[in-house]
N, C-alpha and C. Protein backbone atom coordinates (compact mmCIF):
# COMPACT_ATOMS: atom_id res chain seq x y z
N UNK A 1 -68.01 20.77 9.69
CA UNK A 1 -67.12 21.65 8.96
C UNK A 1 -66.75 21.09 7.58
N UNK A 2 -66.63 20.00 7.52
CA UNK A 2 -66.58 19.14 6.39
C UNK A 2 -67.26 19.54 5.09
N UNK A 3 -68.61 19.36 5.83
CA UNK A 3 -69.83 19.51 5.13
C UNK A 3 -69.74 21.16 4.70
N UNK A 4 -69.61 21.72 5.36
CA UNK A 4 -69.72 22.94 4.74
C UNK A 4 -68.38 23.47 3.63
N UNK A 5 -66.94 23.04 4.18
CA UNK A 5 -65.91 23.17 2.98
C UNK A 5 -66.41 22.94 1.74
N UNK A 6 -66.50 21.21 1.65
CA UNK A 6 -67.31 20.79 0.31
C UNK A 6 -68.35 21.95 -0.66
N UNK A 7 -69.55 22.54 0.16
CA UNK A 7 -70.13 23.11 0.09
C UNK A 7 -69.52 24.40 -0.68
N UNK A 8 -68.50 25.03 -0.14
CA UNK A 8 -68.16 26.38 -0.17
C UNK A 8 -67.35 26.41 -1.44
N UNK A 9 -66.27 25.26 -1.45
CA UNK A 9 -66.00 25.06 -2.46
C UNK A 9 -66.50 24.41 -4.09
N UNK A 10 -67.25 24.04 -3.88
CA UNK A 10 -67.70 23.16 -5.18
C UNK A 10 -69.52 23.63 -5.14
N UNK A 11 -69.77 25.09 -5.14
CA UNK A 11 -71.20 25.58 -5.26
C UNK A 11 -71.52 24.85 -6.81
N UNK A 12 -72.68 24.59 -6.62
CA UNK A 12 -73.05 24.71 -8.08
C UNK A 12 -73.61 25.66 -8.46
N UNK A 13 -73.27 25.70 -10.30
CA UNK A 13 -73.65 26.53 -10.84
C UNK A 13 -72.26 27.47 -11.03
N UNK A 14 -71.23 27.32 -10.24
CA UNK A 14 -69.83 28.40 -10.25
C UNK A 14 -68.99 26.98 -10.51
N UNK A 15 -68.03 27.96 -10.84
CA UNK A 15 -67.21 27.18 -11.10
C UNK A 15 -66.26 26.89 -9.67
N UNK A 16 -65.25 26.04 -9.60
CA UNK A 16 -65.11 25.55 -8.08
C UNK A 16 -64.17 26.76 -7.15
N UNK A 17 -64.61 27.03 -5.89
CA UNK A 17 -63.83 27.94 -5.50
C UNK A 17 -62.43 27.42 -5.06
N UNK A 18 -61.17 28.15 -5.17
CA UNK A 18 -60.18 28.18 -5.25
C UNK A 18 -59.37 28.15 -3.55
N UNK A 19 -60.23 29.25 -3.02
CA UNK A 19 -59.58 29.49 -1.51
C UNK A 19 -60.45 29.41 -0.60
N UNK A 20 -60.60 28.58 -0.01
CA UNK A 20 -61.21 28.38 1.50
C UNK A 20 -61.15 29.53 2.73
N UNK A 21 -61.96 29.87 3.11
CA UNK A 21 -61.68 30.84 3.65
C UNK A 21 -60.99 30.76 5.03
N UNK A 22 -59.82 31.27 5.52
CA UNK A 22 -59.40 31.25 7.15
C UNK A 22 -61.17 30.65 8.19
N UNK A 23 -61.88 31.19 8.32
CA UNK A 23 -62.79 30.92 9.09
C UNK A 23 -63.65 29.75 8.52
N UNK A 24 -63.35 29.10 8.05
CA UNK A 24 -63.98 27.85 7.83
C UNK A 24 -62.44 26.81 7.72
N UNK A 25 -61.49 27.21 6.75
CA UNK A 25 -60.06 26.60 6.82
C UNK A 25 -59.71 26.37 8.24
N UNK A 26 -59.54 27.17 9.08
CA UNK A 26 -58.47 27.06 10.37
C UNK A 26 -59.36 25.65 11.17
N UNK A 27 -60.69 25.97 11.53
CA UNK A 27 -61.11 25.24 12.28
C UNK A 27 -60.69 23.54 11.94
N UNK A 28 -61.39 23.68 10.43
CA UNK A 28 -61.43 22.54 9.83
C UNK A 28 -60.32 22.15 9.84
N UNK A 29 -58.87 22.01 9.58
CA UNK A 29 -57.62 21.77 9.55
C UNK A 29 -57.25 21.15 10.84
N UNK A 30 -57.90 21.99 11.95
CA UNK A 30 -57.51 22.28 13.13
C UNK A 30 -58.08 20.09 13.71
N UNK A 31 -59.38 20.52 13.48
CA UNK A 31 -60.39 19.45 14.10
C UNK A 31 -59.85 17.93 13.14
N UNK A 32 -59.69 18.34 11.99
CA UNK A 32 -58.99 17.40 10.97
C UNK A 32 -57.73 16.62 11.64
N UNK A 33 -57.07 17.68 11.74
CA UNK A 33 -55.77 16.85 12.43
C UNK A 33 -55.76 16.03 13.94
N UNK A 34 -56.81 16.50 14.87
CA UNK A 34 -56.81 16.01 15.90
C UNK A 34 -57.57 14.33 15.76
N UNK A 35 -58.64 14.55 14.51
CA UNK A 35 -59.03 13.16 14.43
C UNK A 35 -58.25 12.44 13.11
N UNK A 36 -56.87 12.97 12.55
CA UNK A 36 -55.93 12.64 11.90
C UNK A 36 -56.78 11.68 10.50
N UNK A 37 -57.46 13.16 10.23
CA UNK A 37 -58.32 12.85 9.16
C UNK A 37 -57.63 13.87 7.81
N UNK A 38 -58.30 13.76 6.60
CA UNK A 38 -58.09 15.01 5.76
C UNK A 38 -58.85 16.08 5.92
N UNK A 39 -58.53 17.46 5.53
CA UNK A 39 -59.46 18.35 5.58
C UNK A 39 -60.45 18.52 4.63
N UNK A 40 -61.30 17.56 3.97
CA UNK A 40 -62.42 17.73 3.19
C UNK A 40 -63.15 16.85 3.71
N UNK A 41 -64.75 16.62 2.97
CA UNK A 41 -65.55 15.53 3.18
C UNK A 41 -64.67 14.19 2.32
N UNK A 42 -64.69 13.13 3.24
CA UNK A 42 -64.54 12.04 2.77
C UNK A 42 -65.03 10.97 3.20
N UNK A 43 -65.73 9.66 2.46
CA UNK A 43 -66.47 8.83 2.67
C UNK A 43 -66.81 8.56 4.00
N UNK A 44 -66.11 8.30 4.95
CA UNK A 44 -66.52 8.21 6.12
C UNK A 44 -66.98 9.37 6.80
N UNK A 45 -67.04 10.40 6.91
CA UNK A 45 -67.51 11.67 7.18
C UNK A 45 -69.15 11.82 6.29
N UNK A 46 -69.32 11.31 5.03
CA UNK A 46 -70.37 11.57 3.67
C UNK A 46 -71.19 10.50 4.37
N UNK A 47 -70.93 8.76 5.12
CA UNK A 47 -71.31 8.14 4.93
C UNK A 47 -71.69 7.62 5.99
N UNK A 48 -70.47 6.90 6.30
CA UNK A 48 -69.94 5.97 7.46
C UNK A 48 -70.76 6.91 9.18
N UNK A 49 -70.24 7.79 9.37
CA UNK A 49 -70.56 8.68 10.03
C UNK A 49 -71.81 9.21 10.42
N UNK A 50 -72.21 9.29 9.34
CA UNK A 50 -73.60 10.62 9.06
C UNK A 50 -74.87 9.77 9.08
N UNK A 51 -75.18 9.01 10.11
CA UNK A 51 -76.09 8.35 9.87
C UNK A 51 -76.88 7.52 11.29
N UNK A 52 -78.03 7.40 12.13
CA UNK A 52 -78.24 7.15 13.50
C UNK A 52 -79.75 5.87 12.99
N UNK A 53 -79.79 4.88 13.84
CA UNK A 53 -80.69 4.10 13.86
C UNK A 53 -82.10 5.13 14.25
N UNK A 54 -83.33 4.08 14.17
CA UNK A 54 -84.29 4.48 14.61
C UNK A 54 -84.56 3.75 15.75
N UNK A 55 -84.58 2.56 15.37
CA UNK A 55 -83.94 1.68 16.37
C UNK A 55 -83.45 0.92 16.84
N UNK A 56 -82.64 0.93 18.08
CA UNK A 56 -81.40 0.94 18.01
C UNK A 56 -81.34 -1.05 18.09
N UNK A 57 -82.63 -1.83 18.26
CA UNK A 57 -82.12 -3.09 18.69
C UNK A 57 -82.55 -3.56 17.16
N UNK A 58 -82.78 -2.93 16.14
CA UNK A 58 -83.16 -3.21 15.11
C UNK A 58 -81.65 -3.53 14.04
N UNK A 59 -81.50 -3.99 12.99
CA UNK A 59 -80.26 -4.01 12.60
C UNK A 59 -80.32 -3.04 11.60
N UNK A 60 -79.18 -2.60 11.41
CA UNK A 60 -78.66 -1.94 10.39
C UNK A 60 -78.52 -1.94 8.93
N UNK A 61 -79.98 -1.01 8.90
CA UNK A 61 -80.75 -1.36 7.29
C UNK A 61 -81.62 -0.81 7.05
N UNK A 62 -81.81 -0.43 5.27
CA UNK A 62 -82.63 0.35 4.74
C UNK A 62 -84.04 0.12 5.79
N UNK A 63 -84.91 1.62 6.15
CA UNK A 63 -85.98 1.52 6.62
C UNK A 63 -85.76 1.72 8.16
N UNK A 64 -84.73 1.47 8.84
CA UNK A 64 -84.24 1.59 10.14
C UNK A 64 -83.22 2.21 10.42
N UNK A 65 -82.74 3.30 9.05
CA UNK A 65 -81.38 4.11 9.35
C UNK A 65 -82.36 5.41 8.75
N UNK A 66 -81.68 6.54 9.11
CA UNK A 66 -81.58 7.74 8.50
C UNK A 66 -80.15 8.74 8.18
N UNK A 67 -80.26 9.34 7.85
CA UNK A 67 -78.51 10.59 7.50
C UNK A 67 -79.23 11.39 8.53
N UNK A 68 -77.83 12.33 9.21
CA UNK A 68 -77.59 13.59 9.69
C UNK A 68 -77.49 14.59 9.14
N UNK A 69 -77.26 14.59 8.22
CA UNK A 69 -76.77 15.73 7.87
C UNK A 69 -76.74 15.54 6.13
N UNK A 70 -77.09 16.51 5.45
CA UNK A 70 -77.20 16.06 4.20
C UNK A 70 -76.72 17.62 3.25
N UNK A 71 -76.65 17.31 2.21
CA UNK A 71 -76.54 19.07 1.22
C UNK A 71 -77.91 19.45 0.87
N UNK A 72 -78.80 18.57 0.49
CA UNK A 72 -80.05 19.22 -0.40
C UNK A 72 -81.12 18.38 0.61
N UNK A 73 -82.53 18.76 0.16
CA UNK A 73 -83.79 18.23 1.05
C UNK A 73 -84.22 17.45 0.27
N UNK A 74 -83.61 16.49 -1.06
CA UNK A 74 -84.18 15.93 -1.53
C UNK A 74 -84.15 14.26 -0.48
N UNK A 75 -84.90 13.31 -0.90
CA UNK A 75 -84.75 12.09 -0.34
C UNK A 75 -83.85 11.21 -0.61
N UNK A 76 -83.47 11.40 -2.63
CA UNK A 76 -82.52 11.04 -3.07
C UNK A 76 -81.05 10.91 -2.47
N UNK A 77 -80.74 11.87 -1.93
CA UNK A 77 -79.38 12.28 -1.41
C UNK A 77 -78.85 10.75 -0.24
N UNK A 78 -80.56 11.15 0.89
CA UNK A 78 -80.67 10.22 2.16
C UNK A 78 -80.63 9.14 1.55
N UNK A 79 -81.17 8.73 0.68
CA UNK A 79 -81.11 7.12 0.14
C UNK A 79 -79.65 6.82 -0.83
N UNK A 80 -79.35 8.00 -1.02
CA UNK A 80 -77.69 7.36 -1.42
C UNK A 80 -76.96 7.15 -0.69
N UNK A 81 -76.93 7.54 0.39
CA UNK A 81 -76.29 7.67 2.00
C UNK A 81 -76.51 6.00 2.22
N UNK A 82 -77.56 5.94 2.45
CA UNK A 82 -78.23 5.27 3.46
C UNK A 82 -77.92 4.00 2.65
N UNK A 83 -77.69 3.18 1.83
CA UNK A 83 -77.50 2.24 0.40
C UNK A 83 -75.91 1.73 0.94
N UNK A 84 -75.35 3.09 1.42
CA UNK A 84 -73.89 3.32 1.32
C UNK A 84 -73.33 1.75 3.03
N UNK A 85 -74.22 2.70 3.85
CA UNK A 85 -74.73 2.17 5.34
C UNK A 85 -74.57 1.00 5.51
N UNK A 86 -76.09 0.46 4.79
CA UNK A 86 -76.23 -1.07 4.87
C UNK A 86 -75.73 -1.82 4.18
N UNK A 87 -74.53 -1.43 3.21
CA UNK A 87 -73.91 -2.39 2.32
C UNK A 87 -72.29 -2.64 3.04
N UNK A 88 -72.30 -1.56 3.69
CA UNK A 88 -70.83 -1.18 5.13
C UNK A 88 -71.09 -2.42 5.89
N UNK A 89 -72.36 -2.25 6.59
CA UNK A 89 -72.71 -3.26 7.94
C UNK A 89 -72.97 -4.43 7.37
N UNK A 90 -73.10 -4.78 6.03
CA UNK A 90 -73.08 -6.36 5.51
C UNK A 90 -71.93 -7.08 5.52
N UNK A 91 -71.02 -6.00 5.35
CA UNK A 91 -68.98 -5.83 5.42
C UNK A 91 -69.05 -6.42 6.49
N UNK A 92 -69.65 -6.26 7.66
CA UNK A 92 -68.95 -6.62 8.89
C UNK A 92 -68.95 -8.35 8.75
N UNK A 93 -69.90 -8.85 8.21
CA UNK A 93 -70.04 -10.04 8.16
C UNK A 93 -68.93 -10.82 7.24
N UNK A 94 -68.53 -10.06 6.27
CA UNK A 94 -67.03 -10.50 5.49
C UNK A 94 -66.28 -10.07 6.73
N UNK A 95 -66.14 -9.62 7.31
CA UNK A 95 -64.54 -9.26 8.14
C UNK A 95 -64.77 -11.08 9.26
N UNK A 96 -65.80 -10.90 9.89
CA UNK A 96 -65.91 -11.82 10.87
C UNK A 96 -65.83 -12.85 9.71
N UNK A 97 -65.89 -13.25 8.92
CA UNK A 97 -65.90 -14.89 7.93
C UNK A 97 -64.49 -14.57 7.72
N UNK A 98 -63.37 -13.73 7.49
CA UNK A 98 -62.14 -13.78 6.84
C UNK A 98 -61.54 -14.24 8.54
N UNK A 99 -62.31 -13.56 9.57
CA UNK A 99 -61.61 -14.30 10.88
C UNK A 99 -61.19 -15.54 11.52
N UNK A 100 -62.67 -16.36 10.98
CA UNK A 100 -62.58 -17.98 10.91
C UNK A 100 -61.84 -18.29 10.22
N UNK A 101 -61.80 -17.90 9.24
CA UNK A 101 -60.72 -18.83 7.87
C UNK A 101 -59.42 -18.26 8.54
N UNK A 102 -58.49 -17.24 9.22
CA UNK A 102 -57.83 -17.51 9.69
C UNK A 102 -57.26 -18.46 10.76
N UNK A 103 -58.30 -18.62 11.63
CA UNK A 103 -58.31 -19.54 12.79
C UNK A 103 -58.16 -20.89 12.44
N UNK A 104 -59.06 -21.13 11.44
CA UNK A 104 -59.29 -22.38 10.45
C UNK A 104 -58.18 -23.00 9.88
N UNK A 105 -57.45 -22.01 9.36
CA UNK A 105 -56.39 -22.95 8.53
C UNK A 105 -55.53 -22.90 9.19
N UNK A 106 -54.61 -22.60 10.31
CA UNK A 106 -53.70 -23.85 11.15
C UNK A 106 -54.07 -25.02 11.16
N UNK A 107 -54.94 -25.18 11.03
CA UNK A 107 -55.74 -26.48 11.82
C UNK A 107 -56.23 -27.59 10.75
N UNK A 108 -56.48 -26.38 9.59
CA UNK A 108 -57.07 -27.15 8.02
C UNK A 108 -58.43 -27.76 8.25
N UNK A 109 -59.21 -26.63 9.25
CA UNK A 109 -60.74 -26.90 9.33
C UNK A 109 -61.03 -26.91 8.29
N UNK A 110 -61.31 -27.52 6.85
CA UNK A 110 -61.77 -27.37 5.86
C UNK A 110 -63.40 -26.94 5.64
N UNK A 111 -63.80 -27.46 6.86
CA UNK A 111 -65.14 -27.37 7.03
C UNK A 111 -65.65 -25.81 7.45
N UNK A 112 -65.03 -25.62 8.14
CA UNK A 112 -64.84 -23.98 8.81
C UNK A 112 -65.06 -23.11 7.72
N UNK A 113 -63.44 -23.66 6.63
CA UNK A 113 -63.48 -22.40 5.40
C UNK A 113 -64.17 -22.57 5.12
N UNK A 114 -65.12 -23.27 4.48
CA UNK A 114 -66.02 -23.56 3.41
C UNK A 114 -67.26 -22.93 4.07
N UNK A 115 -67.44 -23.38 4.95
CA UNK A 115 -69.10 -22.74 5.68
C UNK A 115 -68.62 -20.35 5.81
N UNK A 116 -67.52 -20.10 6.31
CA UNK A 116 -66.71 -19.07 5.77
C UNK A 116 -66.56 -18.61 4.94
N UNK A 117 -66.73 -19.21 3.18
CA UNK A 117 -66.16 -18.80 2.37
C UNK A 117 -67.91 -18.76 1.64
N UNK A 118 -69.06 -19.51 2.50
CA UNK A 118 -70.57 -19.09 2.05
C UNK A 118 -71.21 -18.23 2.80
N UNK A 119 -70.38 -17.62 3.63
CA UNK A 119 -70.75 -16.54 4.43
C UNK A 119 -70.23 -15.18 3.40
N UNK A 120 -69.14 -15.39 2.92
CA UNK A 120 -68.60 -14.03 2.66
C UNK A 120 -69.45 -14.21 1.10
N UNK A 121 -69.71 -15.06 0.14
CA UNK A 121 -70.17 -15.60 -0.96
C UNK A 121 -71.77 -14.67 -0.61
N UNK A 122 -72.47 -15.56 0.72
CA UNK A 122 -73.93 -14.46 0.85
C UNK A 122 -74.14 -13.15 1.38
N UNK A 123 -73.01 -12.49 1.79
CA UNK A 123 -73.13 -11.24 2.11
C UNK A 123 -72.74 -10.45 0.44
N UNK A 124 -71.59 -10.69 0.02
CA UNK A 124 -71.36 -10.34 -1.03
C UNK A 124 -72.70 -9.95 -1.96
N UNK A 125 -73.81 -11.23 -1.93
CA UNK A 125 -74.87 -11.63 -2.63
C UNK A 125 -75.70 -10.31 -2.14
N UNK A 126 -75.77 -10.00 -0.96
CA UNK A 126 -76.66 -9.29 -0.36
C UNK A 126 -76.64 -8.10 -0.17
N UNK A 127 -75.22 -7.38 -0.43
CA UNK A 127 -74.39 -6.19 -0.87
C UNK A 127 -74.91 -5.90 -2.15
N UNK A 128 -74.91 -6.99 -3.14
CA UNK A 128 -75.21 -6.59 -4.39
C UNK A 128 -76.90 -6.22 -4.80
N UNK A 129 -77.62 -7.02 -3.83
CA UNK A 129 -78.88 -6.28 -4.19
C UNK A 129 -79.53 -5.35 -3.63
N UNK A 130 -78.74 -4.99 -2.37
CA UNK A 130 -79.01 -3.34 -1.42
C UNK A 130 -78.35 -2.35 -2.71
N UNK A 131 -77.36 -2.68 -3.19
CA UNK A 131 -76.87 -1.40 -4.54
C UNK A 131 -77.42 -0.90 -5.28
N UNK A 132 -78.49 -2.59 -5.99
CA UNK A 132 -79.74 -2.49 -7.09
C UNK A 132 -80.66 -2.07 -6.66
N UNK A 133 -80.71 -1.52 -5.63
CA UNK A 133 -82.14 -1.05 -4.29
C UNK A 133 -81.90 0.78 -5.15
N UNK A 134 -80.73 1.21 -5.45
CA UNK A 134 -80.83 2.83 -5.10
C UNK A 134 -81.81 3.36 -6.75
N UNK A 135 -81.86 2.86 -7.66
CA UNK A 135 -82.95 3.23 -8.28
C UNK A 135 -83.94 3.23 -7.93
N UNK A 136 -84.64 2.55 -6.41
CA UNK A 136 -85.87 2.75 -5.91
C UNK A 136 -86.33 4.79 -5.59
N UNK A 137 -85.01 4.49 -4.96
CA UNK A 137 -85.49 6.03 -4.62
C UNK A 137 -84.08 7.28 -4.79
N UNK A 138 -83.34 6.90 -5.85
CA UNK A 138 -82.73 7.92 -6.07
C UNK A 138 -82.67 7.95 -7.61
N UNK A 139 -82.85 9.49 -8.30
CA UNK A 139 -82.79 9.66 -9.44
C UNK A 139 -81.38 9.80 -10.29
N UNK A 140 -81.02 9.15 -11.02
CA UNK A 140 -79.59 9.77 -11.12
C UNK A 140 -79.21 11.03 -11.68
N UNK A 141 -80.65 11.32 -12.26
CA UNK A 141 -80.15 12.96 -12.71
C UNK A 141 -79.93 13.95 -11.88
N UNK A 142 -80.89 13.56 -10.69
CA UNK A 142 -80.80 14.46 -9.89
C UNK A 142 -79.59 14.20 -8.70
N UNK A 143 -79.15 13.30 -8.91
CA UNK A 143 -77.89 12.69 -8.41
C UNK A 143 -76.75 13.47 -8.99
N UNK A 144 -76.85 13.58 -10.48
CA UNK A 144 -75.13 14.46 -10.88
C UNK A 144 -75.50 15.92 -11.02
N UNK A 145 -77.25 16.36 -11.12
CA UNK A 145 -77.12 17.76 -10.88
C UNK A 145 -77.33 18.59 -9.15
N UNK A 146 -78.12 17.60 -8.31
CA UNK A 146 -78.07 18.56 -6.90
C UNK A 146 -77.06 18.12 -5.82
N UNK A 147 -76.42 16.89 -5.71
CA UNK A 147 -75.62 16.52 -4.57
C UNK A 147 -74.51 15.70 -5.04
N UNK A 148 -74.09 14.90 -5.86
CA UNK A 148 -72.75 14.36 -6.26
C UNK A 148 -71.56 15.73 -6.46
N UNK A 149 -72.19 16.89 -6.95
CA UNK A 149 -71.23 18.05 -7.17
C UNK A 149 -70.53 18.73 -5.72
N UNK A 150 -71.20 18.21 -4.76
CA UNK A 150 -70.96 18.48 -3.47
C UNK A 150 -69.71 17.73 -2.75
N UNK A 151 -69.35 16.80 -3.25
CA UNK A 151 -68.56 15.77 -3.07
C UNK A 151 -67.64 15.57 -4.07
N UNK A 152 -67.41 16.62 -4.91
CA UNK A 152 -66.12 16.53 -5.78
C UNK A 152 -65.07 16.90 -5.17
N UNK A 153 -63.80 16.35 -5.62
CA UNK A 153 -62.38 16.89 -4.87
C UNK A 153 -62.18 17.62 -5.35
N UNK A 154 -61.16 18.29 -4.75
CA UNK A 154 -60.50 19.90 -4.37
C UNK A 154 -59.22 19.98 -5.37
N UNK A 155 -59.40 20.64 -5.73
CA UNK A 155 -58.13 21.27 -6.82
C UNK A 155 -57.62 22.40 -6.63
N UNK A 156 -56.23 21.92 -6.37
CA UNK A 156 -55.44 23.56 -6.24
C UNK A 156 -55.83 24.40 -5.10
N UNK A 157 -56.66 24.05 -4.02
CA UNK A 157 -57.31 25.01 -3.31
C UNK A 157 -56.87 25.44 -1.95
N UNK A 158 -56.51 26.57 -1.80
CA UNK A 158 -55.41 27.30 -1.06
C UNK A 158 -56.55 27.40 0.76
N UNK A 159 -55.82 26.44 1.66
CA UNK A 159 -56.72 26.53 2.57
C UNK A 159 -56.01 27.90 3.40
N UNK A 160 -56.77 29.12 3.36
CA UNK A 160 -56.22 30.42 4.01
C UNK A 160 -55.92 30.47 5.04
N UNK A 161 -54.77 30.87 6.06
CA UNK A 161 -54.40 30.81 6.81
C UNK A 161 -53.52 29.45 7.51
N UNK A 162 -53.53 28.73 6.91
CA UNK A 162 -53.28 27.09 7.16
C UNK A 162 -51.87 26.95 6.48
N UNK A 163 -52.41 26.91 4.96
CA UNK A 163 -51.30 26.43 4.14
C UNK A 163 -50.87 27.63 3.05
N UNK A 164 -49.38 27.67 2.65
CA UNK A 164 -49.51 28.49 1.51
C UNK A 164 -49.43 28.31 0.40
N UNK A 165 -49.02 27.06 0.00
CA UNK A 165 -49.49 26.26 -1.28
C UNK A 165 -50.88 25.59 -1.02
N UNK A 166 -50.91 25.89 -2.45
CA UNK A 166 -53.24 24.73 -2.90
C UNK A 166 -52.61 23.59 -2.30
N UNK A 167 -53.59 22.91 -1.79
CA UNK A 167 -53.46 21.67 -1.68
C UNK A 167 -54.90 21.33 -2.82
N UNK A 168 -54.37 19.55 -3.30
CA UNK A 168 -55.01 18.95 -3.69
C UNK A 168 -55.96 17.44 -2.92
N UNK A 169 -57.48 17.27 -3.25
CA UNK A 169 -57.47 15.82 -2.93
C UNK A 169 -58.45 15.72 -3.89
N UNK A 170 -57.32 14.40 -4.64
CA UNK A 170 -58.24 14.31 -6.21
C UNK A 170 -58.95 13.18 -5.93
N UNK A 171 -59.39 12.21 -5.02
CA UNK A 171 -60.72 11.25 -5.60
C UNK A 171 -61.30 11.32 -3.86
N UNK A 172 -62.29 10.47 -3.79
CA UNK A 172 -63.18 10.19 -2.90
C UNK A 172 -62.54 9.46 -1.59
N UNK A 173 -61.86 9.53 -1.97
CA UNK A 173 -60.66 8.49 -0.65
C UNK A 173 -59.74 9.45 -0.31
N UNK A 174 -59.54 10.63 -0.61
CA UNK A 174 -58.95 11.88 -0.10
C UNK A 174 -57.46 11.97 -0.21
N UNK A 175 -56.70 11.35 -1.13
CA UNK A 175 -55.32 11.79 -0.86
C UNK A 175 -54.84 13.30 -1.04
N UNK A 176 -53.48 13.14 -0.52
CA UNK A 176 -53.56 14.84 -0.78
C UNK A 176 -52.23 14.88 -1.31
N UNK A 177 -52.18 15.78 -2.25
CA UNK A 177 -51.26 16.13 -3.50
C UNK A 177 -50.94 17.23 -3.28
N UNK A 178 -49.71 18.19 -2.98
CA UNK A 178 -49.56 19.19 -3.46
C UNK A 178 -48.28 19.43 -4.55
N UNK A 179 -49.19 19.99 -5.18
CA UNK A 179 -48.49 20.38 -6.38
C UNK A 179 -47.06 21.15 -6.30
């Protein structure tokens, strides 16, 4: 439902639609609140989400992921997705290194942090060249003209039947503003 709001609202080629319609609004609102999410696409829904191994004992990474669900049939789109993925699951490896260094310093394992602090130092490293990866296979023109417009926030836009003031969510992290 996500996917399709985005969609409904922010067509290209028009300018952005204003009112969501009850039959796409209600549900979405509806399903939104139960997973105490916002009612638009937002990164984890675009990203986090939308995305299944090939296989599954394989790790999590370009060549062994694909998207679910996408706006356009280009490949571009899947490989912006997919960039998004394996630079997430490199994260996990900073969360587990910020864990040691907690454990660590009661104790003033110095040794701990430090082997910790070249963990989060080579993932970081390795984040940064999965990023430099998306000129392999995504164009950026075709990036701000067929699918980034899909993923713009919502302005002013009156979800029908739901709300009776527009609501707003002005960036990619979804807050919501009403005016």
């Amino acid at each position: 439902m996500r996917f399709l709001a985005s969609a409904y609202i922010n067509q290209i080629g028009l300018p952005p639609a204003t009112v969501l319609p009850a039959n796409i609004a209600q549900p979405l609102c509806h399903a939104c609140a139960l997973l105490g999410r916002p009612p638009i696409l937002s990164y984890d829904g675009y990203a986090l989400y939308n995305w299944k191994r090939f296989d599954k004992q394989a790790p999590i990474e370009l060549g062994n992921i694909d998207t679910i669900q996408n706006f356009v049939h280009l490949y571009d789109e899947h490989w912006f997705i997919l960039v998004h993925v394996e630079i997430e699951a490199i994260a996990a490896r900073i969360l587990d290194a910020i864990a040691l260094i907690q454990q660590a310093l009661p104790a003033s394992d110095l040794s701990l942090i430090d082997e910790s602090l070249e963990k989060i130092a080579s993932a970081i490293d390795e984040q940064t060249a999965v990023l430099r990866r998306i000129p392999e296979k995504m164009d950026p023109a075709l990036y701000f003209k067929t699918f980034r417009p899909y993923i713009r926030y919502f302005e002013n836009v009156l979800y029908e039947g739901v709300d009776r003031q527009p609501m707003q969510f002005v960036s990619f992290r979804q807050t919501c503003v009403t005016p």
